[in-house]
Protein backbone atom coordinates (compact mmCIF):
# COMPACT_ATOMS: atom_id res chain seq x y z
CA UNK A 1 -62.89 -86.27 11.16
CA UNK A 2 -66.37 -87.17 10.74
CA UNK A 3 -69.15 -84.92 9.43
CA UNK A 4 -72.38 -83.90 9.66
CA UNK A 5 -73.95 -83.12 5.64
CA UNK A 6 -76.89 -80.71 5.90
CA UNK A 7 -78.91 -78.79 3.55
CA UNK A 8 -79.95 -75.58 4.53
CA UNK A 9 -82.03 -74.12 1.45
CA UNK A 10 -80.58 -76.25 -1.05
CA UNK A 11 -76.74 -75.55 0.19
CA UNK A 12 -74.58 -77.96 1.77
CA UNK A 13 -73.32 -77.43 4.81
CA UNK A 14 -70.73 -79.89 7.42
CA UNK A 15 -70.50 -79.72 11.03
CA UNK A 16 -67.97 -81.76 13.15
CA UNK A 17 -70.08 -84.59 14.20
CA UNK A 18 -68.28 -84.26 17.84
CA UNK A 19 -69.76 -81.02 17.85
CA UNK A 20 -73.21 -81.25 17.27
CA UNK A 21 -76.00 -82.77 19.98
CA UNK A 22 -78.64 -84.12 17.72
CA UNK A 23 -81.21 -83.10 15.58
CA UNK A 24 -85.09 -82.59 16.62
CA UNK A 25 -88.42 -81.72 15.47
CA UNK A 26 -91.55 -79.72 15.96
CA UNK A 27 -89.64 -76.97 18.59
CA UNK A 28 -91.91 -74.61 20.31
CA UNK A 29 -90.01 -71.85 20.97
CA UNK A 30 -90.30 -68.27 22.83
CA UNK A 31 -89.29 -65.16 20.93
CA UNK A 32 -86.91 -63.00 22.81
CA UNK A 33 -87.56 -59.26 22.20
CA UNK A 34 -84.85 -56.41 21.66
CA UNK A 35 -82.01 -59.02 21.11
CA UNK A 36 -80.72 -58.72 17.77
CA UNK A 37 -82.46 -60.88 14.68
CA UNK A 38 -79.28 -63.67 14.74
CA UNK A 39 -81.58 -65.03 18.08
CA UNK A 40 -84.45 -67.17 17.08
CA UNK A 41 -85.40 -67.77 20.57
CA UNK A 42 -85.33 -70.21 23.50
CA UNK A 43 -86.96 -73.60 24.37
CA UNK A 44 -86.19 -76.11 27.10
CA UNK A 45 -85.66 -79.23 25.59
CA UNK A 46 -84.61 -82.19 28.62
CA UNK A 47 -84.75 -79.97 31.35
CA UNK A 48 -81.95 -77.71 29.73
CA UNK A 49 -82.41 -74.43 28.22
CA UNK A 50 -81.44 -74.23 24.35
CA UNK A 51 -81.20 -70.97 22.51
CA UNK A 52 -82.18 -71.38 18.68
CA UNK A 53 -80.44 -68.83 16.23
CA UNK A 54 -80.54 -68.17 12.33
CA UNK A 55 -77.70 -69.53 11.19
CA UNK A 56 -78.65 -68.03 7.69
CA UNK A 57 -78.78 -64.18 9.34
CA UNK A 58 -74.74 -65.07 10.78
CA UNK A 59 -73.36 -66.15 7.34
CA UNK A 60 -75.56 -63.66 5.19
CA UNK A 61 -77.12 -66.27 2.99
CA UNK A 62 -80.57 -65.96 1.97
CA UNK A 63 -83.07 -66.63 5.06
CA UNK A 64 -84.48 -69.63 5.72
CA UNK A 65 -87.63 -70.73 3.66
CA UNK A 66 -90.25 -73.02 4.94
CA UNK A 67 -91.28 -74.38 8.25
CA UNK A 68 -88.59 -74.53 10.56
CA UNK A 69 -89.49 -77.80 11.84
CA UNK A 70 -86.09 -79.71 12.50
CA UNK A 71 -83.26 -78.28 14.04
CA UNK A 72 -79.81 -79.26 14.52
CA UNK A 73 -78.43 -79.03 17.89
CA UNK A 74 -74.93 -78.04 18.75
CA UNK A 75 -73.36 -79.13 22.18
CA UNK A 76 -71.67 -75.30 23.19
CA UNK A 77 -69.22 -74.33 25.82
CA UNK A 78 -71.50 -73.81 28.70
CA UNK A 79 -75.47 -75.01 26.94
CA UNK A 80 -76.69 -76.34 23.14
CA UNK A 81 -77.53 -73.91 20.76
CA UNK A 82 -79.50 -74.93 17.31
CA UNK A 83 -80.52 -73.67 14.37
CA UNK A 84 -83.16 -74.66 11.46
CA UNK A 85 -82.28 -77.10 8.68
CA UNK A 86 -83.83 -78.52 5.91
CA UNK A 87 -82.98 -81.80 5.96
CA UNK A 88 -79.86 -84.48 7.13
CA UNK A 89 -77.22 -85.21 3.43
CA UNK A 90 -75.22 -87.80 4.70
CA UNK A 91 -72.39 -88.41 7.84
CA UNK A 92 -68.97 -88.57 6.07
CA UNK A 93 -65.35 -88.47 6.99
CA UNK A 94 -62.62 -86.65 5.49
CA UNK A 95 -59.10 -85.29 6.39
CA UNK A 96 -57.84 -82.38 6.72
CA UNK A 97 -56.16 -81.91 3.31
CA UNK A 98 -59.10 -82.75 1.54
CA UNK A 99 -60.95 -79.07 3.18
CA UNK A 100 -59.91 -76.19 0.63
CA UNK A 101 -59.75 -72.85 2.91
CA UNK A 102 -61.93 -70.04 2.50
CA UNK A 103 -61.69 -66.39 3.55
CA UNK A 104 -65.22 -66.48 5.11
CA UNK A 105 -64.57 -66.43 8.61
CA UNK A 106 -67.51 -68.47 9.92
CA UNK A 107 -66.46 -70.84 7.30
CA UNK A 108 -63.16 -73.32 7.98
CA UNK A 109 -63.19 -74.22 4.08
CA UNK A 110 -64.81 -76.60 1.39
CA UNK A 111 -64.51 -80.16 -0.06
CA UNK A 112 -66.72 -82.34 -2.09
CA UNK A 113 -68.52 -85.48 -1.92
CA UNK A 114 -70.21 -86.34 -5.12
CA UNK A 115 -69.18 -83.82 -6.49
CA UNK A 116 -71.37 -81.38 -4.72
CA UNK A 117 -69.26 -78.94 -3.33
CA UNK A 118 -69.98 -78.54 0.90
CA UNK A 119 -69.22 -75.73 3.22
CA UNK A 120 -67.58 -76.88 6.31
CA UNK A 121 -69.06 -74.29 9.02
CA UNK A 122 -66.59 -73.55 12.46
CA UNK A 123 -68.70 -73.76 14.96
CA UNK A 124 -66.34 -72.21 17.19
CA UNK A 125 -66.78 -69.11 15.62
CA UNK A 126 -70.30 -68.70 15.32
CA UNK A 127 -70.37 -69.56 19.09
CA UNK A 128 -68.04 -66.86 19.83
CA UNK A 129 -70.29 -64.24 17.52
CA UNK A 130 -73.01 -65.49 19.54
CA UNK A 131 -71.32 -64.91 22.72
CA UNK A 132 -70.43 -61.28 21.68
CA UNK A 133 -73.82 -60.30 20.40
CA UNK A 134 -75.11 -60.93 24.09
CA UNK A 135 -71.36 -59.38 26.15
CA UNK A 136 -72.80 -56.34 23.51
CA UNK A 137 -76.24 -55.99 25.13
CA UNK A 138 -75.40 -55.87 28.58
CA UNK A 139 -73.33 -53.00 28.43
């Protein structure tokens, strides 16, 4: 599978390239008030309505520093959703075997390329969290 190499405050982080939509610049976005701090915000990017999260706040890692001025774009189940990065590693591909499993469960394992160790996030998951935290505000 090929992957997606971000760093996100100096970590490493994969995404399934098949997953992901693209990566932009510069957002404007609109706050969203009493919706819990995962949600960022919204913008409408192409005519199509993107909701922007903290991917840092959903894996409790320490927040994102800096501008958030690019943002990775993930192609969901019914819109995107994106969240800030820091800047594009490298596209690789690995297999399977080569992902150690981790009991994180936003987190389908490890592996390494040059020998820097990378966190391969499921995307699936954090979509379904996200999906949750809104099913849990309308009732």
């Amino acid at each position: 599978m090929k992957i997606l190499v971000v760093d996100i405050n100096g970590r490493l982080y994969g995404f399934e390239l098949k997953k992901t939509n693209r990566i932009v610049t510069d957002i404007k976005y609109t706050r969203i008030p009493f919706v819990p701090d995962i949600f960022l915000g919204v913008t409408i990017l192409m005519g199509e309505v993107v909701t922007l999260v903290s991917l840092n706040r959903i894996l409790k890692i320490e927040d994102f520093e800096g501008k958030e001025d690019m943002f990775l774009l993930m192609k969901g189940r019914e819109s995107s959703w994106g969240f800030p990065i820091c800047n594009i590693y490298d596209i690789v591909e690995i297999n399977d075997d080569e992902v150690e499993k981790l009991d994180d469960p936003y987190i389908r394992g490890d592996f390494k390329i040059n020998e820097k160790v990378v966190l391969l996030v499921d995307t699936d998951k954090i979509e379904d969290h996200l999906y949750e935290s809104v099913s849990a505000l309308q009732e």
